[in-house]
Protein backbone atom coordinates (compact mmCIF):
# COMPACT_ATOMS: atom_id res chain seq x y z
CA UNK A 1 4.98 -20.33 -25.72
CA UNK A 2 6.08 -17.72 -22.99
CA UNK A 3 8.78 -16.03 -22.63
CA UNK A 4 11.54 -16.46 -20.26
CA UNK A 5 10.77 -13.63 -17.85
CA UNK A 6 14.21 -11.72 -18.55
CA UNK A 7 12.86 -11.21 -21.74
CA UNK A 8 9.03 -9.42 -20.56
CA UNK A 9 9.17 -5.67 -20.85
CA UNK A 10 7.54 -3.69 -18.71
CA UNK A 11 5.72 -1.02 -19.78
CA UNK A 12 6.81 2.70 -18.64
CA UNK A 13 5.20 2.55 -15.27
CA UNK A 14 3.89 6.44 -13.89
CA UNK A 15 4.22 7.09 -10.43
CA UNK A 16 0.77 8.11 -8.57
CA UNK A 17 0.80 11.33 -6.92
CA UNK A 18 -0.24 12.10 -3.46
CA UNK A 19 -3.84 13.71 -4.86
CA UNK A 20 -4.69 10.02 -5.71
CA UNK A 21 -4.22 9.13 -1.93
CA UNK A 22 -5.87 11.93 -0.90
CA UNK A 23 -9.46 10.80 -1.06
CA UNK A 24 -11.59 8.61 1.12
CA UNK A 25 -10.30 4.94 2.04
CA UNK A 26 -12.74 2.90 0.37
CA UNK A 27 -12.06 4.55 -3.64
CA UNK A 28 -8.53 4.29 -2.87
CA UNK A 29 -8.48 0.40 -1.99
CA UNK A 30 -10.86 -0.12 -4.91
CA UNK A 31 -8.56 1.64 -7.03
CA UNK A 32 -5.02 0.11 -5.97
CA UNK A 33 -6.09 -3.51 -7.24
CA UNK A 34 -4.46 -3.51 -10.11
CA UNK A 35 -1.65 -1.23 -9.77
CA UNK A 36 1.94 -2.53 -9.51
CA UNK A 37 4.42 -1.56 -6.78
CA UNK A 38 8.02 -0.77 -8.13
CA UNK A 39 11.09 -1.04 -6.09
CA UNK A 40 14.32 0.28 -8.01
CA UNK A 41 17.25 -0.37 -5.78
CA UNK A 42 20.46 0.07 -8.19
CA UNK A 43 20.69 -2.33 -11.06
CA UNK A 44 17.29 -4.54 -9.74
CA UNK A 45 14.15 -3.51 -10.28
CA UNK A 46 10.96 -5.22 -8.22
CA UNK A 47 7.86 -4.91 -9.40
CA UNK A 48 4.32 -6.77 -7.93
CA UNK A 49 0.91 -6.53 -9.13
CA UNK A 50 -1.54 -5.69 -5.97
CA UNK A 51 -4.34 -7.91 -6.24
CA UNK A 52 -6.17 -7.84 -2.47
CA UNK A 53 -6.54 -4.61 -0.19
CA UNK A 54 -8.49 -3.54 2.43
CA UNK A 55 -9.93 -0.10 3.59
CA UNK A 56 -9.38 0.92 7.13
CA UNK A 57 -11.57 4.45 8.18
CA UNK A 58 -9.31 6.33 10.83
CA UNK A 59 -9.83 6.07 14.41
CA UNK A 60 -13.28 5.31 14.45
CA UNK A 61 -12.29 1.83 13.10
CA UNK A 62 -11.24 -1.29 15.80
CA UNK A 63 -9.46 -2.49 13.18
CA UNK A 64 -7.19 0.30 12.11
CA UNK A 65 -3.67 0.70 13.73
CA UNK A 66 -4.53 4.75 13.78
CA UNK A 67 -7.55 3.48 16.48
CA UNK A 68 -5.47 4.07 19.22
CA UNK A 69 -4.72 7.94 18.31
CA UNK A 70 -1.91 9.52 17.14
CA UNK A 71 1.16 7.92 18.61
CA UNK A 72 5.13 8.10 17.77
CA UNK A 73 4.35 4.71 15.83
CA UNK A 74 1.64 5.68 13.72
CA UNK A 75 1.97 9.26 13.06
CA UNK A 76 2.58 8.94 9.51
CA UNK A 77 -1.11 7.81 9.71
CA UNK A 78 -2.00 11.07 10.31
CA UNK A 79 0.41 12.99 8.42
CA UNK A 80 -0.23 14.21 4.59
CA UNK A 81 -1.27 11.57 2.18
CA UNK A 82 0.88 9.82 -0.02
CA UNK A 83 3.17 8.43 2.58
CA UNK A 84 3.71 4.46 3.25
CA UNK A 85 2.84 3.42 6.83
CA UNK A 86 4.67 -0.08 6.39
CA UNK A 87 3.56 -2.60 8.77
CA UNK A 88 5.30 -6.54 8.47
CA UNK A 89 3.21 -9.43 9.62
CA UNK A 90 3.76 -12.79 9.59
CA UNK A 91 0.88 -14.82 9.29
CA UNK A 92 1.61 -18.72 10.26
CA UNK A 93 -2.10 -20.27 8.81
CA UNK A 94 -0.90 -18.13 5.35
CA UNK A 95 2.97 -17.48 4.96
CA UNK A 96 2.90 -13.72 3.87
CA UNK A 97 3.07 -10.68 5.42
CA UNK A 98 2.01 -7.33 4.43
CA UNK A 99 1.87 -3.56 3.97
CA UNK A 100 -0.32 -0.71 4.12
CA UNK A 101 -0.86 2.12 1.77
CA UNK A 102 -1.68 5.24 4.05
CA UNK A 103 -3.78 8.31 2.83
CA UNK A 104 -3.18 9.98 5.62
CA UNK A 105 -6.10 11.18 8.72
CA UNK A 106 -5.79 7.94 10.29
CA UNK A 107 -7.04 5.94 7.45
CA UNK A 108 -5.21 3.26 5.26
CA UNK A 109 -5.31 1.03 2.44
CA UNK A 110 -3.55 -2.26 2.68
CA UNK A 111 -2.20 -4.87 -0.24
């Protein structure tokens, strides 16, 4: 039988520290499945397992918001890694939006 989920206990959950972002695009996608993103805001704590990401490779890439070149919007992109370049979509065919995970030098990963 499960238990009610106010009863689950998390286990103590480490932060990752900006050396993990700090490597190329494609080992740090691979490595964020899995990982859970925490959001403590007070008394409520949110907490969601990333199970799909993508790699994008810096300007070179069509598909990467940092394509363009540095801009006032994207400048985190190419800023120190670490930092959370978050960009909401909604998505009619699928519902959900989404957010990207920036390493920095124009690259991302995105859950």
């Amino acid at each position: 039988m499960r238990k009610p989920q106010s009863a689950i206990r998390l286990a103590p959950i480490r932060p990752l520290d900006r050396a993990f972002f700090a490597r190329p695009p494609r080992v740090v996608a691979r490595e964020l499945l899995g990982k859970v993103l925490v959001r403590r805001d007070r008394n409520v704590c949110l907490a969601a397992r990333i199970v799909e990401v993508e790699a994008y490779l810096g300007e070179n890439d069509p598909a990467a918001h940092s394509a363009a070149g540095n801009t006032l919007r994207n400048a985190v992109l190419f800023g120190p890694p670490g930092f959370a370049y978050v960009y909401e979509c909604f998505l009619r065919a699928r519902g959900k939006g989404g957010m990207r995970l920036i390493p920095g030098s124009g690259t991302a990963a995105w859950s």
